[in-house]
C-alpha atoms as a PDB file:
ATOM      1  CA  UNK A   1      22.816  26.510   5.757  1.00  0.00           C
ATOM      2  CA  UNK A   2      22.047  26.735   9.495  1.00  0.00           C
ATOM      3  CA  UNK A   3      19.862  29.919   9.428  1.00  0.00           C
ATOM      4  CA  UNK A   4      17.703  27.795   6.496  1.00  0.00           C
ATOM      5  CA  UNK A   5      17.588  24.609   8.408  1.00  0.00           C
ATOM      6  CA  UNK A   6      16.609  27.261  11.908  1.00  0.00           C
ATOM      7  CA  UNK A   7      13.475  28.963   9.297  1.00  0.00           C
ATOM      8  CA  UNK A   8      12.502  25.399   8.428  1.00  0.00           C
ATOM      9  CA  UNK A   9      12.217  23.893  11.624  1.00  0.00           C
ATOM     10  CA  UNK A  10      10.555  27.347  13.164  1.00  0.00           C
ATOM     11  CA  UNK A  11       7.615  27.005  10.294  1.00  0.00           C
ATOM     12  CA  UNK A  12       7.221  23.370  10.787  1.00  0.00           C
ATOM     13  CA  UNK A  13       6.522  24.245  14.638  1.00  0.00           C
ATOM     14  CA  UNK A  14       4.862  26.453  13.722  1.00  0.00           C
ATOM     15  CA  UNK A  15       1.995  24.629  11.718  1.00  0.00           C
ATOM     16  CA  UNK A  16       2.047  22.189  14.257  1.00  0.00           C
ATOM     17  CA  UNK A  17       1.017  24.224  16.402  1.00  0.00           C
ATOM     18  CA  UNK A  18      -1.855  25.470  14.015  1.00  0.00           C
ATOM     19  CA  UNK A  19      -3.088  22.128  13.679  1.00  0.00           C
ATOM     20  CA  UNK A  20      -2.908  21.191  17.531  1.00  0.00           C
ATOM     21  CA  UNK A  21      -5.274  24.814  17.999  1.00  0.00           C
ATOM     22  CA  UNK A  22      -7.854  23.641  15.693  1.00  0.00           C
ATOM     23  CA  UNK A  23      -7.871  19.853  17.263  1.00  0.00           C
ATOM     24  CA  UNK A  24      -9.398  21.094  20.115  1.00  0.00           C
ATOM     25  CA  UNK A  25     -11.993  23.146  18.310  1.00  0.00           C
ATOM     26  CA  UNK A  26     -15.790  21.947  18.985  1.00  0.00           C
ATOM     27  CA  UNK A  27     -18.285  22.901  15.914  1.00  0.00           C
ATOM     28  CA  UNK A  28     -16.925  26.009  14.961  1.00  0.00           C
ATOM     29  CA  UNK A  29     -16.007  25.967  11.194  1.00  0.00           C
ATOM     30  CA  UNK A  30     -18.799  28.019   8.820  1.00  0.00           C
ATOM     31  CA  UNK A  31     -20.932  25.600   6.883  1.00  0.00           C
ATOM     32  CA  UNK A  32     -19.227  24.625   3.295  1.00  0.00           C
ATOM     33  CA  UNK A  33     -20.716  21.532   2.192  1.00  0.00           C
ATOM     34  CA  UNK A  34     -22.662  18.763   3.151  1.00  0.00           C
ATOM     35  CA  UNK A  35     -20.851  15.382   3.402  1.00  0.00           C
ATOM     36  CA  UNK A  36     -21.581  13.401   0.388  1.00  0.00           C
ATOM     37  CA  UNK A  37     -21.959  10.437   1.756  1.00  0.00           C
ATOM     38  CA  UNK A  38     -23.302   9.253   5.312  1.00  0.00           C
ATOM     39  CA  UNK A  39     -20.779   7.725   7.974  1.00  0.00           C
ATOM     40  CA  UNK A  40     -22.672   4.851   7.965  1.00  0.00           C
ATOM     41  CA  UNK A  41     -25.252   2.914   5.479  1.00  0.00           C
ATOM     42  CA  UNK A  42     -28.001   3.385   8.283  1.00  0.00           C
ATOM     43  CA  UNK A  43     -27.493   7.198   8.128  1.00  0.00           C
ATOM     44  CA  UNK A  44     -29.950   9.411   7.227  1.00  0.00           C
ATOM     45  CA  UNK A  45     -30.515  11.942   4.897  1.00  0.00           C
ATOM     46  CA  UNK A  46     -33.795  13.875   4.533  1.00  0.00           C
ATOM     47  CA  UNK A  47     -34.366  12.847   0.745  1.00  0.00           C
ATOM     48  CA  UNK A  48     -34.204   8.935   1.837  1.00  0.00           C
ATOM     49  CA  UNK A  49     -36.889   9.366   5.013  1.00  0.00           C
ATOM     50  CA  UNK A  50     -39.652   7.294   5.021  1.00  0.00           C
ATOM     51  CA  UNK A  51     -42.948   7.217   5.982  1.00  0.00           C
ATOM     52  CA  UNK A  52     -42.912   9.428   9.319  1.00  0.00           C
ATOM     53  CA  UNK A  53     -39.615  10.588   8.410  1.00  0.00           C
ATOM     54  CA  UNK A  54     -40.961  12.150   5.615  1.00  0.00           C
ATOM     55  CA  UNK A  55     -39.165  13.879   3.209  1.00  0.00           C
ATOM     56  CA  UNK A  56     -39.652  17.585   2.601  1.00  0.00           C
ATOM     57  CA  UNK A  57     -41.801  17.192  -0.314  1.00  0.00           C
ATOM     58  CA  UNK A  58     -43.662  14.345   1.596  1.00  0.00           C
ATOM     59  CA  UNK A  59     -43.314  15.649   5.155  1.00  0.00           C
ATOM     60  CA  UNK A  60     -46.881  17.828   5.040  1.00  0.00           C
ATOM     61  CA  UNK A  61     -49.188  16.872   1.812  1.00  0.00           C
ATOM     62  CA  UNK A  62     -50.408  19.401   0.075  1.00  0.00           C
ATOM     63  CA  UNK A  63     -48.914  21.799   2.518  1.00  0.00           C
ATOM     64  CA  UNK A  64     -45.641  20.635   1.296  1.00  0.00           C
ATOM     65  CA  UNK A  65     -43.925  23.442  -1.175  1.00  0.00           C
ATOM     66  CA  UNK A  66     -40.321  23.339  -2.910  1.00  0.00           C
ATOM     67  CA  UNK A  67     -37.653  23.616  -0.157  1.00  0.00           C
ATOM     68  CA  UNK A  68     -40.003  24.484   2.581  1.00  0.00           C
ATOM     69  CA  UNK A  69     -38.872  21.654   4.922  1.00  0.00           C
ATOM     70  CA  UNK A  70     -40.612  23.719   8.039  1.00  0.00           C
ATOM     71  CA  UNK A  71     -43.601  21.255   9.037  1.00  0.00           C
ATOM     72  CA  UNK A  72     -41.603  18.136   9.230  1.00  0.00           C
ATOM     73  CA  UNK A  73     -43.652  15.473  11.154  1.00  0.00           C
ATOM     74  CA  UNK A  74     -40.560  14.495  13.458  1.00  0.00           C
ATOM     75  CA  UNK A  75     -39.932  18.469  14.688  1.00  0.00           C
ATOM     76  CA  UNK A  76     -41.921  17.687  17.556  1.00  0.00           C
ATOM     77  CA  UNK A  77     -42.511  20.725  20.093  1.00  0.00           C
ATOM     78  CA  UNK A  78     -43.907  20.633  23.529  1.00  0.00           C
ATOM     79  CA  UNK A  79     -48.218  20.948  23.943  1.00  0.00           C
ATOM     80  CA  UNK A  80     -48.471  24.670  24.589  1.00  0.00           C
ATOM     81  CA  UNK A  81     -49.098  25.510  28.349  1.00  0.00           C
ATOM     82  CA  UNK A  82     -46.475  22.989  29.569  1.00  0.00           C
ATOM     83  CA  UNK A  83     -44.297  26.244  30.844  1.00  0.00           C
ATOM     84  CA  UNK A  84     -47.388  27.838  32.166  1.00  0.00           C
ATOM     85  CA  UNK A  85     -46.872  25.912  35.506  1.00  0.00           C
ATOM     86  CA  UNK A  86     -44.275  27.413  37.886  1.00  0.00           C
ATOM     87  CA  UNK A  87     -41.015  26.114  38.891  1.00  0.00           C
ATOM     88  CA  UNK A  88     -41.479  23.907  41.620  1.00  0.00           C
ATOM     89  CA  UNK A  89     -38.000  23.638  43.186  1.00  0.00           C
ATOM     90  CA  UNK A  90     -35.128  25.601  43.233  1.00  0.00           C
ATOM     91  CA  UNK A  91     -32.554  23.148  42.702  1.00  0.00           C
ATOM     92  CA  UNK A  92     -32.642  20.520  40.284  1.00  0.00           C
ATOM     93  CA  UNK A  93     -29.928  17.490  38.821  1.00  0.00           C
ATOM     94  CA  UNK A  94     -29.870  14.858  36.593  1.00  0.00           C
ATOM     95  CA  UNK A  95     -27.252  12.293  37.023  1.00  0.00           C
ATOM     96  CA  UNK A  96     -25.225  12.037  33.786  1.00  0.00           C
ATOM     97  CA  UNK A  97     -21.714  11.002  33.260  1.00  0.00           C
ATOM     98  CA  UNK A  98     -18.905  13.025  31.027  1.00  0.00           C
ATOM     99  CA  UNK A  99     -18.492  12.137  27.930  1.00  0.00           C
ATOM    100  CA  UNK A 100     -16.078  13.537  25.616  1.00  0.00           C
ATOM    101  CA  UNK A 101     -15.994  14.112  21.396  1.00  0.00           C
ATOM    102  CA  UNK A 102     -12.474  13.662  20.866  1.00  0.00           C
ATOM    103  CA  UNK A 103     -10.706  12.515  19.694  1.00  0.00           C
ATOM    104  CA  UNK A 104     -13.222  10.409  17.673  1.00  0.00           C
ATOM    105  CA  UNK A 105     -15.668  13.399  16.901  1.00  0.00           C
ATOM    106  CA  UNK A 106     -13.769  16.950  16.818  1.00  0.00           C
ATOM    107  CA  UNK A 107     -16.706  18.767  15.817  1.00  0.00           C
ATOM    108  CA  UNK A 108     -19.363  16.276  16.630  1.00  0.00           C
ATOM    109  CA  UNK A 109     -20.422  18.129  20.025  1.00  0.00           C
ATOM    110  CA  UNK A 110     -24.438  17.509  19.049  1.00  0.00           C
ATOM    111  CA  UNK A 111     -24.439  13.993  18.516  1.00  0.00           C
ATOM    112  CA  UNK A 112     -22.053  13.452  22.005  1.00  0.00           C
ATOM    113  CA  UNK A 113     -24.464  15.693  24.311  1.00  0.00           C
ATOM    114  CA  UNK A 114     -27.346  13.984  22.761  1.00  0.00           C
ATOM    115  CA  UNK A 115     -25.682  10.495  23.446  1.00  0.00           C
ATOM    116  CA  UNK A 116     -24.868  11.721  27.013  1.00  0.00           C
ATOM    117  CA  UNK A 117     -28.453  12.644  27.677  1.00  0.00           C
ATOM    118  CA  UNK A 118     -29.693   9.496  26.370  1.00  0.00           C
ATOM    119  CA  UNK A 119     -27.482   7.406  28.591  1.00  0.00           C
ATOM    120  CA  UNK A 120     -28.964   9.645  31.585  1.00  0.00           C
ATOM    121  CA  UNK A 121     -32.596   8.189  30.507  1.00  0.00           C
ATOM    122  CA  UNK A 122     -30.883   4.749  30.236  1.00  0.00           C
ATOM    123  CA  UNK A 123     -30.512   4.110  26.545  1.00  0.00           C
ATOM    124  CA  UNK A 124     -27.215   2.246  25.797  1.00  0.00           C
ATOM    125  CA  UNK A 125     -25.337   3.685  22.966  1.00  0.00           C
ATOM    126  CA  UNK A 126     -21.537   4.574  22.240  1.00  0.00           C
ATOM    127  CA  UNK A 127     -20.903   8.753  21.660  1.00  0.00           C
ATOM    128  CA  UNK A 128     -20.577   7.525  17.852  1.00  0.00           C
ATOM    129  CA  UNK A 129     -23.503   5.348  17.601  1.00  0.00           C
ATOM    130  CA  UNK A 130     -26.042   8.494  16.643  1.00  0.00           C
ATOM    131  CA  UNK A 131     -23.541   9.895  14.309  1.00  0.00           C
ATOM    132  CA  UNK A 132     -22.897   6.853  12.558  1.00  0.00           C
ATOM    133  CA  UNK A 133     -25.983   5.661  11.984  1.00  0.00           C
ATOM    134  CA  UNK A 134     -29.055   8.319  13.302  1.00  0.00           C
ATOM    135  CA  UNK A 135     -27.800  11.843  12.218  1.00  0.00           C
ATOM    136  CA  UNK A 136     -29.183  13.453   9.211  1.00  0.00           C
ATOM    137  CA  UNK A 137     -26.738  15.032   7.005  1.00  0.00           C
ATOM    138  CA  UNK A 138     -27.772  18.142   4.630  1.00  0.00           C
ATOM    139  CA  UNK A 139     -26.477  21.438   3.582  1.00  0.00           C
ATOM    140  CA  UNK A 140     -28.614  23.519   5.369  1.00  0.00           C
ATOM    141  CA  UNK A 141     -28.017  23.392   8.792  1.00  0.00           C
ATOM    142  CA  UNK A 142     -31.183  23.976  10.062  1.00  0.00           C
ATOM    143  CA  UNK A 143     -32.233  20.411   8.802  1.00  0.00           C
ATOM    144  CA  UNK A 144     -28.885  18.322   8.714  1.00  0.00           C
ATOM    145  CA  UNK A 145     -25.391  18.058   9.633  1.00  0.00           C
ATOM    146  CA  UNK A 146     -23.397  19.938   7.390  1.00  0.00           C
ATOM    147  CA  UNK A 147     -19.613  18.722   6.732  1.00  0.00           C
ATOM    148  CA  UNK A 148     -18.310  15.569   8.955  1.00  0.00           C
ATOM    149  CA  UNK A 149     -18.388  15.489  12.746  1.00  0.00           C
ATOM    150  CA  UNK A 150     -15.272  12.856  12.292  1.00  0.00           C
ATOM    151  CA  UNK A 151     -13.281  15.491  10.343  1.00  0.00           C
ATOM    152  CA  UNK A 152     -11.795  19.144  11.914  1.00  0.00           C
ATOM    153  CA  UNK A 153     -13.294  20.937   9.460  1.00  0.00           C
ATOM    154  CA  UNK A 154     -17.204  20.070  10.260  1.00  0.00           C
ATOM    155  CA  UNK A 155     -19.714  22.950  11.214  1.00  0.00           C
ATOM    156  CA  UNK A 156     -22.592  21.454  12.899  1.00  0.00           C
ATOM    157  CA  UNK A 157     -26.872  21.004  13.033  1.00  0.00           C
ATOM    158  CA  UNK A 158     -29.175  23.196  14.624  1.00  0.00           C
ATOM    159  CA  UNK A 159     -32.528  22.270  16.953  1.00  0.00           C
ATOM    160  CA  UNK A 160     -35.070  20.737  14.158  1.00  0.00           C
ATOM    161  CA  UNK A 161     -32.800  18.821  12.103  1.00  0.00           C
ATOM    162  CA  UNK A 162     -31.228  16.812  15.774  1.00  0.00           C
ATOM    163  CA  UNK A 163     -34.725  16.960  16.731  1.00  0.00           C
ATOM    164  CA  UNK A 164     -36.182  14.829  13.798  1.00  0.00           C
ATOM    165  CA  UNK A 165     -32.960  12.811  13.965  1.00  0.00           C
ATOM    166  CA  UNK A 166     -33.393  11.988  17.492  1.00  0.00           C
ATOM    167  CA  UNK A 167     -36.593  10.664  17.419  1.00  0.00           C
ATOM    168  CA  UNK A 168     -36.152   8.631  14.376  1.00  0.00           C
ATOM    169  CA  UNK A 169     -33.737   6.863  16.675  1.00  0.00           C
ATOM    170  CA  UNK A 170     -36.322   6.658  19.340  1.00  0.00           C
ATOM    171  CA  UNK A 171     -39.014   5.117  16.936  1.00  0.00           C
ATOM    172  CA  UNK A 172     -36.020   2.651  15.810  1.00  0.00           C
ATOM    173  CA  UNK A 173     -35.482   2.068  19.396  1.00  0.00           C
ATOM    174  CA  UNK A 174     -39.414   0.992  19.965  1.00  0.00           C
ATOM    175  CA  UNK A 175     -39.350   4.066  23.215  1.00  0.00           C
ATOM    176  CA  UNK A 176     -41.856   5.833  24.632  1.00  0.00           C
ATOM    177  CA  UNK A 177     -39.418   8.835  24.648  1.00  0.00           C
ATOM    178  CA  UNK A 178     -40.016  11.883  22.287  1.00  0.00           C
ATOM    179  CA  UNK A 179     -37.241  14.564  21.676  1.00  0.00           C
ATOM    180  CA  UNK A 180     -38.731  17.802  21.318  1.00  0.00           C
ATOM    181  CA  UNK A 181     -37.434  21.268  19.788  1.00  0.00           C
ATOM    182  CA  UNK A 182     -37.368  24.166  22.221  1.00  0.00           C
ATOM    183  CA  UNK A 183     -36.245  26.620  20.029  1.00  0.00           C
ATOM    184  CA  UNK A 184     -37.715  30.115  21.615  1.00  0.00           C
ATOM    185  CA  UNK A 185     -37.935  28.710  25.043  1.00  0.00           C
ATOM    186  CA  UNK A 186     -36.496  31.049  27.919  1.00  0.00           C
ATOM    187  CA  UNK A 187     -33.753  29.432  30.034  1.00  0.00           C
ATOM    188  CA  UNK A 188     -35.592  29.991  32.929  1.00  0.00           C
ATOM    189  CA  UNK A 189     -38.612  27.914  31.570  1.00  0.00           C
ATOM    190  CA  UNK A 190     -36.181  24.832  30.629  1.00  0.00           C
ATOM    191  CA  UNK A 191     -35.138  24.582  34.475  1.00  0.00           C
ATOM    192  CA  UNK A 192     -38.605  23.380  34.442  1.00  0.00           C
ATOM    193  CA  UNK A 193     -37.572  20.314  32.361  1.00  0.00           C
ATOM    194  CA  UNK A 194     -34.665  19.653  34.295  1.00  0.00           C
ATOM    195  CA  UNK A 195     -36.934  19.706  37.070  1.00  0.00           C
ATOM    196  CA  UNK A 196     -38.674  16.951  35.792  1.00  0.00           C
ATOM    197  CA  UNK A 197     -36.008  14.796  34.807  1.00  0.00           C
ATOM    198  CA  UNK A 198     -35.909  16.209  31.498  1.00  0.00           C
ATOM    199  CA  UNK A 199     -32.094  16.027  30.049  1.00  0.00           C
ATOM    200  CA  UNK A 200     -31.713  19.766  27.857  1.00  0.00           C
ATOM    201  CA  UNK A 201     -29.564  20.466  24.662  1.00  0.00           C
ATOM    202  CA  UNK A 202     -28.541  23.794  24.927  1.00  0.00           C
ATOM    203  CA  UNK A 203     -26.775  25.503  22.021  1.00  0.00           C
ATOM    204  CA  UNK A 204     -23.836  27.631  22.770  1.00  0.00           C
ATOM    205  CA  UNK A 205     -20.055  28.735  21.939  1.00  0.00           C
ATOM    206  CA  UNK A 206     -17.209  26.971  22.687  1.00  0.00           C
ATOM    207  CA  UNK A 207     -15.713  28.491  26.821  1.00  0.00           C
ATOM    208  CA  UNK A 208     -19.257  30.329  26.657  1.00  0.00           C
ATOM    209  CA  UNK A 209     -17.790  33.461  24.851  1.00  0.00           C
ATOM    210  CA  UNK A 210     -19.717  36.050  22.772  1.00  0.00           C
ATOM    211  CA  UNK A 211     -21.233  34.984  19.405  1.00  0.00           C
ATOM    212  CA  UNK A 212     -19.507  35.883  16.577  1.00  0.00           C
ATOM    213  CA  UNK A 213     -21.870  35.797  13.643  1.00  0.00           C
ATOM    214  CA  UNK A 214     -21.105  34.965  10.208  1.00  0.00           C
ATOM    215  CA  UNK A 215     -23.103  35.655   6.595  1.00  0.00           C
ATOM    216  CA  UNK A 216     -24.551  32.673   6.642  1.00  0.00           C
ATOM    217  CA  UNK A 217     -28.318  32.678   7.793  1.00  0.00           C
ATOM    218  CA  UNK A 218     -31.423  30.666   7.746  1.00  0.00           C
ATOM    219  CA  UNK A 219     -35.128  30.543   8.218  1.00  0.00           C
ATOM    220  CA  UNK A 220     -36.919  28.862  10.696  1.00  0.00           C
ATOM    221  CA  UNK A 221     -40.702  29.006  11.456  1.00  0.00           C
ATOM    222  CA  UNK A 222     -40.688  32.910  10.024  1.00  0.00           C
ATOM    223  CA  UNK A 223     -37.580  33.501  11.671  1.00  0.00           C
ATOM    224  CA  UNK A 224     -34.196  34.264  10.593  1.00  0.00           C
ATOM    225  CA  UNK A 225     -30.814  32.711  12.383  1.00  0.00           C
ATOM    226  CA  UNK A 226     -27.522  32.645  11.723  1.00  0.00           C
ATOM    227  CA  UNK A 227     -24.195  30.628  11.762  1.00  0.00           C
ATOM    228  CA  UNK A 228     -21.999  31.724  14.799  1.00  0.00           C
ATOM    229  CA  UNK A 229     -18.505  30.757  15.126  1.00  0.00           C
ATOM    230  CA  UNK A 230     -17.203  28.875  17.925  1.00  0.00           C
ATOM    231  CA  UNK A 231     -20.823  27.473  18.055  1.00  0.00           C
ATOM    232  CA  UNK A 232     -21.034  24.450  20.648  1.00  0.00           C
ATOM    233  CA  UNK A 233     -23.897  22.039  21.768  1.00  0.00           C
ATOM    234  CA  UNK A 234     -23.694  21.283  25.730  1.00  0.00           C
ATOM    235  CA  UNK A 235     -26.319  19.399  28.010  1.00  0.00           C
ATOM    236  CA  UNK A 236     -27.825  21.190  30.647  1.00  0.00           C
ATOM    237  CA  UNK A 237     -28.271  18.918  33.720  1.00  0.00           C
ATOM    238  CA  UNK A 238     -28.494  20.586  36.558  1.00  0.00           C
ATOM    239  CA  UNK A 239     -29.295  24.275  38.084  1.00  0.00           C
ATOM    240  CA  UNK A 240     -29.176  25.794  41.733  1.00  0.00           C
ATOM    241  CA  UNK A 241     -31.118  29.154  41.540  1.00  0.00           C
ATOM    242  CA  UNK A 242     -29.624  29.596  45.428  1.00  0.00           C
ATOM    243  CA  UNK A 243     -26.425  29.794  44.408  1.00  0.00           C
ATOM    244  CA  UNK A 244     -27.127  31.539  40.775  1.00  0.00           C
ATOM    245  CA  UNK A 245     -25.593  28.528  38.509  1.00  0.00           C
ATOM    246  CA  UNK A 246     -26.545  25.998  35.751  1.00  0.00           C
ATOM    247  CA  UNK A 247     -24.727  22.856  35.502  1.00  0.00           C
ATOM    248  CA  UNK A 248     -23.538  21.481  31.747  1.00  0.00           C
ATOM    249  CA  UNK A 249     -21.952  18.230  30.983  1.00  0.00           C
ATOM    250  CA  UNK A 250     -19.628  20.087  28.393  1.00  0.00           C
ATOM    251  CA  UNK A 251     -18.124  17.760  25.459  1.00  0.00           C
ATOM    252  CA  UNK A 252     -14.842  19.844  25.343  1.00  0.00           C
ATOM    253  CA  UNK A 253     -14.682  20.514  29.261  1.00  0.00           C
ATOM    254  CA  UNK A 254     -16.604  17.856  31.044  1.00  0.00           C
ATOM    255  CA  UNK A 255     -19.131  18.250  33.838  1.00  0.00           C
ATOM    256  CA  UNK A 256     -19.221  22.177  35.081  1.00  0.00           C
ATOM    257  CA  UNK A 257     -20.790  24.590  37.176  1.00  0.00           C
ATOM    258  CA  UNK A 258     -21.187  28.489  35.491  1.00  0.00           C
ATOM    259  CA  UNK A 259     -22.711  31.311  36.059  1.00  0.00           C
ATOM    260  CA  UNK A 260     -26.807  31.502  35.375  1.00  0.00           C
ATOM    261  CA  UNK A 261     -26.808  34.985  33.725  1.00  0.00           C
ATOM    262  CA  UNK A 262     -23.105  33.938  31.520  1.00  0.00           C
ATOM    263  CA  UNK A 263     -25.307  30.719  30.209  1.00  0.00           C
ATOM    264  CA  UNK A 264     -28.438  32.930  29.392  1.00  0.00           C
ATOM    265  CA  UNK A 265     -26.795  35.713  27.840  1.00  0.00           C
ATOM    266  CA  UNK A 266     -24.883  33.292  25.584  1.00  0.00           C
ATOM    267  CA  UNK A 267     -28.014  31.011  25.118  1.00  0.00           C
ATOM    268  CA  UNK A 268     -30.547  34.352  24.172  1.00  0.00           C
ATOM    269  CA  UNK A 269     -27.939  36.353  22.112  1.00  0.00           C
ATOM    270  CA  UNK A 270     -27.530  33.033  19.581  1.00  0.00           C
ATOM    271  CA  UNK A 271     -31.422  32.636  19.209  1.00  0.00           C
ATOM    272  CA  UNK A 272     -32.646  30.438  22.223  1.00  0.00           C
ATOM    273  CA  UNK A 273     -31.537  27.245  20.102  1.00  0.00           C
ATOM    274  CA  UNK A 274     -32.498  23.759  22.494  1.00  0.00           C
ATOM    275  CA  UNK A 275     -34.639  20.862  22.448  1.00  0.00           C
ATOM    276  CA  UNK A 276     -34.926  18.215  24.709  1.00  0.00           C
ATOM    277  CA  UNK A 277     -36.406  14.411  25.383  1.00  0.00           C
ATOM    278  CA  UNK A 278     -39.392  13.561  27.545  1.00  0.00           C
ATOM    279  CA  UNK A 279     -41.308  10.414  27.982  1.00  0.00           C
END
């Protein structure tokens, strides 16, 4: 009776500590479903955008074909020749304060970066404001958040999908702000933002280890990404190209200092996934 009571206790600790593991997880789980239902009436979906927030069959006109969501009049990306110009110093910060997603969003690590580089341009808004009431929601992770950022087992949203839903919170907000999707960009150029007072989403893994990629893959202007696990959304607000380092306001770890060449290898070997806001 002892030994039985001993195996029962050792698999109950041992599940607990399986759960505790996964409760500190970012966005790492592979995409299963959508959630049916947004946290919030305001929420948005793609299929109940209006008018600029288009949806896909609306977003283009006639250009407008089936599932071919690509042209989407809120996927905003920077006038072409804005990297042309060089870097003009070679250290760089935006103020920003840390802001963490748990416990209230385990694997809502896009919606808290974007909230903490919103509060750096002075925008007022708890870290579950946007995913209560801004973030789109869809099975396709390219375009929406698929699963729940409030649950353990939600995967996450990729550049033009928190691009369109940022700036259908900026047109609710009545800014002059613009979020823009950087997908492509090289790290190097995006210093140039943060230069310019430009707060940067960077997509990355969870500690900044090596992608692991999964089966699940999807198209983006002619391109083709993938799901990675671990995958994490950080803010980059600050570099020092003296010293070789980026600086990240982390959900999971808070405000850190890494290495340059860590960040890009992560950042390039993932796809060059970012966007950022600009006035």
């Amino acid at each position: 009776m002892n030994w039985m009571r001993y195996m029962m206790k050792k698999t109950a600790v041992m599940l607990l500590a399986v759960m505790l593991l996964f409760g500190i997880c970012g966005c790492q789980n592979a995409p299963k479903k959508a959630k049916v239902n947004s946290p919030a009436p305001a929420a948005a979906t793609r299929d109940e955008a209006t008018g600029d927030e288009a949806t896909k069959d609306q977003a283009t006109g006639d250009e407008a074909d089936g599932d071919d969501w690509s042209a989407h009049p809120l996927d905003k990306k920077l006038p072409s020749g804005y990297f042309d110009a060089p870097l003009r110093h070679r250290h760089a910060s935006i103020e920003t304060e840390e802001l963490y997603q748990n416990p209230e969003l385990p694997t809502g690590c896009e919606s808290v970066a974007l909230t903490a580089a919103l509060r750096s341009l002075g925008f007022e808004l708890e870290k579950t404001d946007f995913a209560d009431n801004y973030l789109i929601y869809d099975e396709d992770v390219m375009w929406g958040y698929v699963g729940d950022p409030t649950e353990y087992d939600g995967a996450g949203i990729y550049p033009p999908g928190l691009t369109v839903s940022t700036n259908q919170y900026l047109k609710a907000a009545g800014s002059s702000y613009v979020a823009y999707n950087t997908m492509g960009v090289e790290l190097e150029d995006l210093l140039k933002l943060v230069d310019d007072g430009c707060p940067v989403l960077l997509w990355t893994t969870m500690n900044y280890e090596e992608p692991i990629f999964d089966d699940f893959s999807y198209e983006y202007d002619g391109e083709e990404y993938y799901w990675f696990q671990l995958e994490h959304c950080v803010m980059l607000c600050g570099y020092d190209l003296d010293e070789g380092t980026v600086t990240l306001n982390d959900p999971l770890r808070g405000i850190e200092t890494i290495d340059i060449e860590q960040m890009a290898y992560v950042y390039n070997e993932i796809g060059k996934m970012s966007m950022t806001i600009k006035e």
